[in-house]
C-alpha atoms as a PDB file:
ATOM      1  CA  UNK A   1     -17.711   0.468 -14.665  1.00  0.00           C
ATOM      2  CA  UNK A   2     -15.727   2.978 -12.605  1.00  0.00           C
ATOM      3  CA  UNK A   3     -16.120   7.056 -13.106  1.00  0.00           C
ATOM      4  CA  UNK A   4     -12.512   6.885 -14.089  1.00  0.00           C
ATOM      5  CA  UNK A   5     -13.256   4.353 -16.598  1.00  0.00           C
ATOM      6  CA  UNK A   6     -16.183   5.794 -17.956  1.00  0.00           C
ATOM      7  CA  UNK A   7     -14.387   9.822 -18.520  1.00  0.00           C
ATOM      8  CA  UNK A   8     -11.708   7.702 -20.046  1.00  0.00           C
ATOM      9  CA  UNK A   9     -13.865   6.123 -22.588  1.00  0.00           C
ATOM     10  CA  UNK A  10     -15.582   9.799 -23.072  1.00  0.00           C
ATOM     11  CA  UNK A  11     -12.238  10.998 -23.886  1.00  0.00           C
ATOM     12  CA  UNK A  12     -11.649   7.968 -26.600  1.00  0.00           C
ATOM     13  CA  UNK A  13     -15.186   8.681 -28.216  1.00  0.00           C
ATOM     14  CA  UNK A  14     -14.642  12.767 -27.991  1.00  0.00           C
ATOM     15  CA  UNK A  15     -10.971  11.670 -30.007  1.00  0.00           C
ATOM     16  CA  UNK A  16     -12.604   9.791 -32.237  1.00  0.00           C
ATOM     17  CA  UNK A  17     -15.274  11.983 -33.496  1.00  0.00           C
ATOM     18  CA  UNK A  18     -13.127  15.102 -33.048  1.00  0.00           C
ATOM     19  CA  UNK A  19     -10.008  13.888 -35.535  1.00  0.00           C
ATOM     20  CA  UNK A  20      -7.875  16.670 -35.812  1.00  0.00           C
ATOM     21  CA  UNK A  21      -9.839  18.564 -33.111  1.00  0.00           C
ATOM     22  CA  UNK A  22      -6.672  17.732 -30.612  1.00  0.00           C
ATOM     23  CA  UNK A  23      -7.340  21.462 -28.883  1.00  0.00           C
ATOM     24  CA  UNK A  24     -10.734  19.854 -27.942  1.00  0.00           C
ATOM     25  CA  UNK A  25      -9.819  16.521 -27.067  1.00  0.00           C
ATOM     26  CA  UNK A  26      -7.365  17.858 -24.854  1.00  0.00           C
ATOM     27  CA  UNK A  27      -9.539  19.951 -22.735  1.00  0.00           C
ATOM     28  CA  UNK A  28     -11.245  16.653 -21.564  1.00  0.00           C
ATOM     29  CA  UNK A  29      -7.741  15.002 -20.894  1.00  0.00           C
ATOM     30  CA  UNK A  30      -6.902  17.491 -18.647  1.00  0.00           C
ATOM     31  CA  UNK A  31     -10.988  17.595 -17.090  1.00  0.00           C
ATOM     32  CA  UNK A  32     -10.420  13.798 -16.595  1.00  0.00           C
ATOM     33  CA  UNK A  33      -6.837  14.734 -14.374  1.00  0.00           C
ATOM     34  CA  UNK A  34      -8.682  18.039 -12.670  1.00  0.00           C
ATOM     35  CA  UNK A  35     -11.173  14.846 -10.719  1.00  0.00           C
ATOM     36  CA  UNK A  36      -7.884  13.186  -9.521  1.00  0.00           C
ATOM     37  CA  UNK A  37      -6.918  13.848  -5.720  1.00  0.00           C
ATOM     38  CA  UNK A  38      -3.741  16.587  -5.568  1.00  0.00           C
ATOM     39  CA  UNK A  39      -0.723  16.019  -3.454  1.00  0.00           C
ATOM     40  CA  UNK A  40      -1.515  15.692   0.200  1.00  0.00           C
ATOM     41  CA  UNK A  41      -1.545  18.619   2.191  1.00  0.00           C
ATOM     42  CA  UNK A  42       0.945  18.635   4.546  1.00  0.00           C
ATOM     43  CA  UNK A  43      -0.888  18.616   7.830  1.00  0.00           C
ATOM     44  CA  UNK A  44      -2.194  15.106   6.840  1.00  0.00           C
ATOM     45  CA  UNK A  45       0.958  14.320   5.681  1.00  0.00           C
ATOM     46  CA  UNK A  46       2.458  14.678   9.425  1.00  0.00           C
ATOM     47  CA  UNK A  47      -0.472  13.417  10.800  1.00  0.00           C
ATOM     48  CA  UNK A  48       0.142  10.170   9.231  1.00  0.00           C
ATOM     49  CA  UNK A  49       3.855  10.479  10.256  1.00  0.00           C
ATOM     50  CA  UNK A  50       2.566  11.041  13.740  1.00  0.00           C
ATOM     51  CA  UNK A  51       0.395   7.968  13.961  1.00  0.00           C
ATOM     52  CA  UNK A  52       3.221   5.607  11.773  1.00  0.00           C
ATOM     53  CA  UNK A  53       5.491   6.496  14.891  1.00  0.00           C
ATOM     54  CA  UNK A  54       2.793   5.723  17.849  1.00  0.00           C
ATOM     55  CA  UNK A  55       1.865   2.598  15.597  1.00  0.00           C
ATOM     56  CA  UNK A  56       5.411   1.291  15.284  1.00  0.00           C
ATOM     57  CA  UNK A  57       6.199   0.028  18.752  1.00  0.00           C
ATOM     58  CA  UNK A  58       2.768  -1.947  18.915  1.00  0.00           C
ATOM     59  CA  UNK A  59       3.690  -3.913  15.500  1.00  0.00           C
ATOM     60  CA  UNK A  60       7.545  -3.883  16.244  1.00  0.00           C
ATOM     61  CA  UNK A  61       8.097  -3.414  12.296  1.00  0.00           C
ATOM     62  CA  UNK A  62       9.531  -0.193  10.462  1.00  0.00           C
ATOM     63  CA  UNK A  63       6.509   0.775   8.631  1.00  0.00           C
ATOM     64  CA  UNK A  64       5.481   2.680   5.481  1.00  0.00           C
ATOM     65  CA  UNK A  65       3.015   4.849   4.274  1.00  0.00           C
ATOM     66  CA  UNK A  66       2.510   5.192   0.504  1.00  0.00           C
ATOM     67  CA  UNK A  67      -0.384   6.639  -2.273  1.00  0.00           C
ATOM     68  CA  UNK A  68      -0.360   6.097  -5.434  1.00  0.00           C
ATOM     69  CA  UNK A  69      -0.624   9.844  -7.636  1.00  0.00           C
ATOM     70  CA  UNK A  70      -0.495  10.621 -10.695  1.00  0.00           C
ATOM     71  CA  UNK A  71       0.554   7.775 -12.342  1.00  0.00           C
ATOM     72  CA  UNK A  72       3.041   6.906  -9.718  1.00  0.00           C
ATOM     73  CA  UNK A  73       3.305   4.894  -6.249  1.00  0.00           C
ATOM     74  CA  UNK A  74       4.980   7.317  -3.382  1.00  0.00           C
ATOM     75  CA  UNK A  75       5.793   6.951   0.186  1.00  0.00           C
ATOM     76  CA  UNK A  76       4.450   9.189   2.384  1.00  0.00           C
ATOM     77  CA  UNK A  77       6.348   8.775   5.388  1.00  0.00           C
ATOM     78  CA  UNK A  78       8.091   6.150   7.103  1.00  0.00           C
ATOM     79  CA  UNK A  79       8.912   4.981  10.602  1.00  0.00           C
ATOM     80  CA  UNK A  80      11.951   3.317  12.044  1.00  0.00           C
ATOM     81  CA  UNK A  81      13.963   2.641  15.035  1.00  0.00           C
ATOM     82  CA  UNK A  82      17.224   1.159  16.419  1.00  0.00           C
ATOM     83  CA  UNK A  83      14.988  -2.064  17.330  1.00  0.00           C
ATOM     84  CA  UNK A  84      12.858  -1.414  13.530  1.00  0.00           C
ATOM     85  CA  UNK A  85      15.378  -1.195  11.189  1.00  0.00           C
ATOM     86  CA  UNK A  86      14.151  -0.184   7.704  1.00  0.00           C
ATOM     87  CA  UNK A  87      14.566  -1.682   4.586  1.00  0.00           C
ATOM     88  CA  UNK A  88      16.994   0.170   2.157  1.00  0.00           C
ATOM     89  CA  UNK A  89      15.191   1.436  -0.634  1.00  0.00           C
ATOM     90  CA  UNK A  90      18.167   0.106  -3.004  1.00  0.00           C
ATOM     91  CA  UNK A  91      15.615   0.477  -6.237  1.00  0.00           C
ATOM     92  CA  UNK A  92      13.455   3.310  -6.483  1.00  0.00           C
ATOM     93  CA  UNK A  93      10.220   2.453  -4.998  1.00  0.00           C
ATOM     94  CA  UNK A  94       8.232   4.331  -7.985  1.00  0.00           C
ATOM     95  CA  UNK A  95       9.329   1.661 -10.348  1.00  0.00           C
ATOM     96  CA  UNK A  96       8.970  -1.486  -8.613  1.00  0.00           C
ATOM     97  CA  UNK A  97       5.643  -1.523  -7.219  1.00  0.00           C
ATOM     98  CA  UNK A  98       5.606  -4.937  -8.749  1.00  0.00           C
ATOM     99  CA  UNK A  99       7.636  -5.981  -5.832  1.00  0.00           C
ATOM    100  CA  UNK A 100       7.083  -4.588  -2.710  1.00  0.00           C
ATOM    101  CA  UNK A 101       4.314  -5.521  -0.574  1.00  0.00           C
ATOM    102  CA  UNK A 102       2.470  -1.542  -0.840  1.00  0.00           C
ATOM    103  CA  UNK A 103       3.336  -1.136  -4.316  1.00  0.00           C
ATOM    104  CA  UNK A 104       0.903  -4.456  -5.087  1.00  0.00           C
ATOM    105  CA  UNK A 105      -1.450  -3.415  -2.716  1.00  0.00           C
ATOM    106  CA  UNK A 106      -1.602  -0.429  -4.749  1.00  0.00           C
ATOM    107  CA  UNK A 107      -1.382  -1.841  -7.728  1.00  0.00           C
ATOM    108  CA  UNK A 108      -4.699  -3.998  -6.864  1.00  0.00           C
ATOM    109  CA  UNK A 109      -6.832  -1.172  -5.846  1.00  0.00           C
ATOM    110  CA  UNK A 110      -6.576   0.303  -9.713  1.00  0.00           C
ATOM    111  CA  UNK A 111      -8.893   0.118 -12.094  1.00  0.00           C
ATOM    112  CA  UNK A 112      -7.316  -2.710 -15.017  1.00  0.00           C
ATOM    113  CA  UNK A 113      -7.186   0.216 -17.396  1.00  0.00           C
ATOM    114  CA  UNK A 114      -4.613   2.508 -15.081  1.00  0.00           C
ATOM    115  CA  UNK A 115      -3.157  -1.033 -13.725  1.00  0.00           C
ATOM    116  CA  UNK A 116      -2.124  -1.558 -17.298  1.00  0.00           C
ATOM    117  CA  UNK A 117      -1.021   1.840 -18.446  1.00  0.00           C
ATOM    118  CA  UNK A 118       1.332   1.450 -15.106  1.00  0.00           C
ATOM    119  CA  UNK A 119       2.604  -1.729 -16.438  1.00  0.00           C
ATOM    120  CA  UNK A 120       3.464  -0.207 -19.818  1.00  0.00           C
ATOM    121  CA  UNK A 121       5.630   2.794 -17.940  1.00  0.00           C
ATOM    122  CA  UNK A 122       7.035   0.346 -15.440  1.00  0.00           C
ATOM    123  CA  UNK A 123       8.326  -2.775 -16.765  1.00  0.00           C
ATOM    124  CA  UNK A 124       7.932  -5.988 -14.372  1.00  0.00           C
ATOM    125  CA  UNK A 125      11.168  -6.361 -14.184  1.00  0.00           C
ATOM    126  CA  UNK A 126      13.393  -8.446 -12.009  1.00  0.00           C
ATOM    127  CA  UNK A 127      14.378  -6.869  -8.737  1.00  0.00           C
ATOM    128  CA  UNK A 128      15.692  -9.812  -6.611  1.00  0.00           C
ATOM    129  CA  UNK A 129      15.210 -14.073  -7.574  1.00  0.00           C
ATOM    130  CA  UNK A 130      12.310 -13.969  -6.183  1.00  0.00           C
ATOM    131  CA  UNK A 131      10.427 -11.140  -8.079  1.00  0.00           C
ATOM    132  CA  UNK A 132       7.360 -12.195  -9.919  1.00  0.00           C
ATOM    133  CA  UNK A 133       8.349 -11.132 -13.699  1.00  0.00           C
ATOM    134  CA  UNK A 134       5.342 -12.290 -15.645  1.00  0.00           C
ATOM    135  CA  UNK A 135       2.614  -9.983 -15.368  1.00  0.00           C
ATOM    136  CA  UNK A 136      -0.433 -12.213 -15.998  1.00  0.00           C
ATOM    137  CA  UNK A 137       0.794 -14.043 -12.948  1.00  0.00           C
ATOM    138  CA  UNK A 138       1.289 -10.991 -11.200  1.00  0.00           C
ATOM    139  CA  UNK A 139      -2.560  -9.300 -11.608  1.00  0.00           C
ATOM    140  CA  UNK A 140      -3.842 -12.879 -10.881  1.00  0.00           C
ATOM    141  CA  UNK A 141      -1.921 -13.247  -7.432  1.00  0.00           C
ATOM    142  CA  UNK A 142      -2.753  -9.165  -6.943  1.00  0.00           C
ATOM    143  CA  UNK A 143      -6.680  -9.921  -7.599  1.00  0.00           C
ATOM    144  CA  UNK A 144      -7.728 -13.347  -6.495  1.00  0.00           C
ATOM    145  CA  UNK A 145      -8.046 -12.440  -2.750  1.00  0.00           C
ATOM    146  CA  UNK A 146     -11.474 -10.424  -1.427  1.00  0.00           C
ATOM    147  CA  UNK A 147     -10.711  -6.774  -0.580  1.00  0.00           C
ATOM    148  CA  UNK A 148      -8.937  -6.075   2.801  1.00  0.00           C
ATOM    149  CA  UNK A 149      -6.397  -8.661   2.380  1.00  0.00           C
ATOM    150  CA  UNK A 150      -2.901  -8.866   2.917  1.00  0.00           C
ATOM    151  CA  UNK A 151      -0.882  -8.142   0.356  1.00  0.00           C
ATOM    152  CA  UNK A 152       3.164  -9.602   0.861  1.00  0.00           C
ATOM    153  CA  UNK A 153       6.689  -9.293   0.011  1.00  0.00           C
ATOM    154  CA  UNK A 154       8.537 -12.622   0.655  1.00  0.00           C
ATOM    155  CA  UNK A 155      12.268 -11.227  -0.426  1.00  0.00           C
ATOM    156  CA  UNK A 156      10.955  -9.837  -3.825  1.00  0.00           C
ATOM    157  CA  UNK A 157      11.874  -7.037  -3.368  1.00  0.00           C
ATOM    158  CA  UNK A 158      14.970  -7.112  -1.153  1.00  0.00           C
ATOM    159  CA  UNK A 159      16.940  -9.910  -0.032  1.00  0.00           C
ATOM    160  CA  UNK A 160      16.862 -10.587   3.524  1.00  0.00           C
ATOM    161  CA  UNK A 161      13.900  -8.728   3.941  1.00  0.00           C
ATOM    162  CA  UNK A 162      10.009  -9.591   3.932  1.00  0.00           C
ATOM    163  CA  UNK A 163       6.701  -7.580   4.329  1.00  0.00           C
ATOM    164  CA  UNK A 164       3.052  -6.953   4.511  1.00  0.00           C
ATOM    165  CA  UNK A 165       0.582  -4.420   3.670  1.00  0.00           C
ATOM    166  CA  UNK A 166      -2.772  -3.736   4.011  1.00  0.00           C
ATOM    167  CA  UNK A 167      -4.819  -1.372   2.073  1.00  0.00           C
ATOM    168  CA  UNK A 168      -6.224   2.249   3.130  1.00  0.00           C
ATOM    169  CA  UNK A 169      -7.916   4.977   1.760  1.00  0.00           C
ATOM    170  CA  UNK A 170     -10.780   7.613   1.698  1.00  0.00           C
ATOM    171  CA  UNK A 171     -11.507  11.075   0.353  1.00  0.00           C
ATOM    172  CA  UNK A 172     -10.902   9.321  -3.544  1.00  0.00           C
ATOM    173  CA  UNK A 173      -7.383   8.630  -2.696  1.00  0.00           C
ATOM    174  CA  UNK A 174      -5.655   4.993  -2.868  1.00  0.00           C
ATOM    175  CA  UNK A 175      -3.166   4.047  -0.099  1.00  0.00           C
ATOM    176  CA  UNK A 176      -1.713   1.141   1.865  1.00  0.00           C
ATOM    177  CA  UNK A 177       0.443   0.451   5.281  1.00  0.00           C
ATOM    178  CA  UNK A 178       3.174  -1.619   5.084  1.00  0.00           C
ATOM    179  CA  UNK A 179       5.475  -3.530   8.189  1.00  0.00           C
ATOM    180  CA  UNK A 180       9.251  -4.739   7.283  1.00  0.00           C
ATOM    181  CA  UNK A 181      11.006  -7.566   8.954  1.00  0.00           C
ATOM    182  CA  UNK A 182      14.291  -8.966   8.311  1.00  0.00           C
ATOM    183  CA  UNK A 183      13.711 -12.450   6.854  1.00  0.00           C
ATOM    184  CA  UNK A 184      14.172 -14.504   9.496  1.00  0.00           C
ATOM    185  CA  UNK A 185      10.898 -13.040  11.503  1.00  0.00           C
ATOM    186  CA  UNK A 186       8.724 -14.048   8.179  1.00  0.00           C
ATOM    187  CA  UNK A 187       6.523 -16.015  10.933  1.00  0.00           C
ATOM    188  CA  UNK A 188       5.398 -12.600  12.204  1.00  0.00           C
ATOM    189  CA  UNK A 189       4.073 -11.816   9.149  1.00  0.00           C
ATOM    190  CA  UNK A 190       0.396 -12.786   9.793  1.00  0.00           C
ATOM    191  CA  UNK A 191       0.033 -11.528  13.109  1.00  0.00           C
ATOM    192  CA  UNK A 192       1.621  -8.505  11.989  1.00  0.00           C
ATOM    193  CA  UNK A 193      -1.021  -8.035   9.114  1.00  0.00           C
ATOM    194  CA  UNK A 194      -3.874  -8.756  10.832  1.00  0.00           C
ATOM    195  CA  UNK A 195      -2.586  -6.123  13.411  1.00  0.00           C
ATOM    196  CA  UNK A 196      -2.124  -3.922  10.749  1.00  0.00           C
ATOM    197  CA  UNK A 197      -6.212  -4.384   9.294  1.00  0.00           C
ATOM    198  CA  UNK A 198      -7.439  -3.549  12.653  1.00  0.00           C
ATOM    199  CA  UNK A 199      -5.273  -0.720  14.168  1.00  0.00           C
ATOM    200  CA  UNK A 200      -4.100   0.909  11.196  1.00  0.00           C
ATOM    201  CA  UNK A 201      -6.789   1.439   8.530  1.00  0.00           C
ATOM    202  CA  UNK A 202      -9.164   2.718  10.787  1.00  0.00           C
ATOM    203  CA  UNK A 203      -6.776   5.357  12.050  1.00  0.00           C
ATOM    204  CA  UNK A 204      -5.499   6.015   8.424  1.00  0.00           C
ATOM    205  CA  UNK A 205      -8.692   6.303   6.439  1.00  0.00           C
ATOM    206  CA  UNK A 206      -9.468   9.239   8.935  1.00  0.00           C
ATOM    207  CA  UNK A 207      -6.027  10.729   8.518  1.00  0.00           C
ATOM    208  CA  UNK A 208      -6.138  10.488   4.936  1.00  0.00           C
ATOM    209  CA  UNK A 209      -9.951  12.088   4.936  1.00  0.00           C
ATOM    210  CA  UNK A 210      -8.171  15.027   7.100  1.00  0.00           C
ATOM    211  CA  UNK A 211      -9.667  14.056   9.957  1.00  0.00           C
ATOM    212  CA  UNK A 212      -6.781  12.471  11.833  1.00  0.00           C
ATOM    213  CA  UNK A 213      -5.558  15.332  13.955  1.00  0.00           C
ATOM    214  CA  UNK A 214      -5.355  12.994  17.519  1.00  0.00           C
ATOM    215  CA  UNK A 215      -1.549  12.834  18.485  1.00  0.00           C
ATOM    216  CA  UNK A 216      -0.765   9.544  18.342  1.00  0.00           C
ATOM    217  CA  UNK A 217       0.159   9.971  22.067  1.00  0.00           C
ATOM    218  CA  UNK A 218      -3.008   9.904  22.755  1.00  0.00           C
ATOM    219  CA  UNK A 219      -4.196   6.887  20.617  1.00  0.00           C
ATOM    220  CA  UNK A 220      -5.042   3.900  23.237  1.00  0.00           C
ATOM    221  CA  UNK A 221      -4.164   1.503  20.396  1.00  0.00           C
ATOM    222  CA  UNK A 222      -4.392  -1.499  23.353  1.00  0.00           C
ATOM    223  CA  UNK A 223      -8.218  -0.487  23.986  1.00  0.00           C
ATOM    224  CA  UNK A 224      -8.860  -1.404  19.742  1.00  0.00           C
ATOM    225  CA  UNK A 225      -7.494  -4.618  20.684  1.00  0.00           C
ATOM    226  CA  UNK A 226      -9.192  -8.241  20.910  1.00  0.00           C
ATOM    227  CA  UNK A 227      -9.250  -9.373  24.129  1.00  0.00           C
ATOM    228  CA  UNK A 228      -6.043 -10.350  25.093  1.00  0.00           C
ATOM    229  CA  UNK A 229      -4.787  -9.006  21.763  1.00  0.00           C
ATOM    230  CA  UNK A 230      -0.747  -7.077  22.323  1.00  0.00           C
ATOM    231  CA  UNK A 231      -0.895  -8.322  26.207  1.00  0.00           C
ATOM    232  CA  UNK A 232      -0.315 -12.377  24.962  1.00  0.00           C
ATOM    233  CA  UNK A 233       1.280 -11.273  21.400  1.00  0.00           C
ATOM    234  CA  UNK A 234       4.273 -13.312  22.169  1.00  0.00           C
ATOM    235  CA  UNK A 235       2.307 -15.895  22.840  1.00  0.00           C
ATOM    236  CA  UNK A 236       0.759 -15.319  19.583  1.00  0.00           C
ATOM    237  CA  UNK A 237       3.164 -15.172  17.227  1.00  0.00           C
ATOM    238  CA  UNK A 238       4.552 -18.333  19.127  1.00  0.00           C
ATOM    239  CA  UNK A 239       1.438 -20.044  18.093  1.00  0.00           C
ATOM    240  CA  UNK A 240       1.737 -18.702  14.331  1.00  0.00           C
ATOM    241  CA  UNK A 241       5.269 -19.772  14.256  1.00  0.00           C
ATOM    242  CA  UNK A 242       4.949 -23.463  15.171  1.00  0.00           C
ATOM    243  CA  UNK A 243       1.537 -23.677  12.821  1.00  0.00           C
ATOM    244  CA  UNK A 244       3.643 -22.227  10.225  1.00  0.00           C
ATOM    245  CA  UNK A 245       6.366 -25.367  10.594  1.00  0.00           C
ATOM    246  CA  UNK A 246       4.380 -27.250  10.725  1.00  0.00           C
ATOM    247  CA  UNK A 247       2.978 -26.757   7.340  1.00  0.00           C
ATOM    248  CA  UNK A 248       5.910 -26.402   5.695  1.00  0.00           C
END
């Protein structure tokens, strides 16, 4: 059982055997917020910024940074470019983390206690024909992969438009980094995740620690590479794209 979980279930006993002691009972609600991380500060805040733009050219995707605080999933920063366009944030992000490819990556790095209180605030609701609407489905799709997976966004959220994300996070704080592609590059989607797992969250656990102060200028991302790795990634995502067909 988590920390979280187990201050929660203080709280419920503490309510319990304190009826009509709601002064008391309060002062541990608002101990159990005091251990949550605060907003970001802002330096780490443009350091991610910094390394979403030196990142962005090497995965040739708009990307995305978000947390989830307080209750609620929110971006960070973002990176785009006349060759990266982003995806139009047409519903508020905050309320469909059901759909998106960081809001579930988010959503499966919380406890099932906080997972469902989010559910109750933020109906799974219908964003495009392909949105997953039945929650049950949903947390078994979010949790049946191992940690460090890839978490996607196959026009659920947007038509036209697919993603990945992979999660991040240190210093108690829950993140992920997300890629957008318009739909017809959904064969870049793996290459572009797996990209994402060994550049980015590296990189971004540091930032997020406060520990991420290298300009990004300075970041050799081709030396974190595989052999080979961006030098033959047309080649690549060749391979992924005819492997792809011919499973289809």
């Amino acid at each position: 059982m988590s920390i979280e979980r187990r201050l929660r279930a203080a709280v419920e006993a503490v309510d319990e055997l304190w009826s009509g002691e709601e002064e008391a009972a309060e002062r541990y609600r608002l101990f159990l917020t005091s251990l949550q991380p605060g907003p970001l500060p802002d330096a780490v805040t443009a350091s991610i910024g910094r390394l979403l733009d030196g990142l962005r050219e090497e995965v040739g995707a708009s990307l995305y940074f978000a947390v989830y605080e307080e209750g609620e999933v929110r971006v960070v920063a973002e990176s785009s470019g006349p060759t990266t366009p982003p995806v139009s944030e047409w519903v508020e992000f905050a309320g469909t983390a059901h759909a998106h490819s960081f809001g579930k990556c988010l959503l499966a790095q919380l406890d099932d206690d906080v997972r469902r209180d989010h559910f109750v605030r933020h109906r799974v609701a219908r964003v495009t024909s392909r949105t997953i609407t039945n929650e049950r489905v949903l947390v078994h799709q979010l949790l049946k992969d191992s940690p460090g997976s890839l978490f996607l966004d196959l026009q659920e959220y947007a038509v036209g438009w697919v993603s990945v994300a992979v999660p991040v996070g240190a210093a108690g704080r829950i993140g992920a980094v997300a890629a957008y592609l318009p739909a017809e590059m959904a064969h870049r989607l793996r290459t572009v995740g797996d990209t994402l797992l060994r550049l980015a969250c590296p990189s971004f656990d540091l930032a997020l620690a406060g520990r991420g102060d290298t300009p990004p200028e300075n970041i050799q991302w081709e030396d974190r590479l595989s052999p080979g790795g961006d030098r033959t990634i047309a080649d690549e995502l060749s391979r992924v794209g005819r492997a792809m067909a011919k499973g289809s």
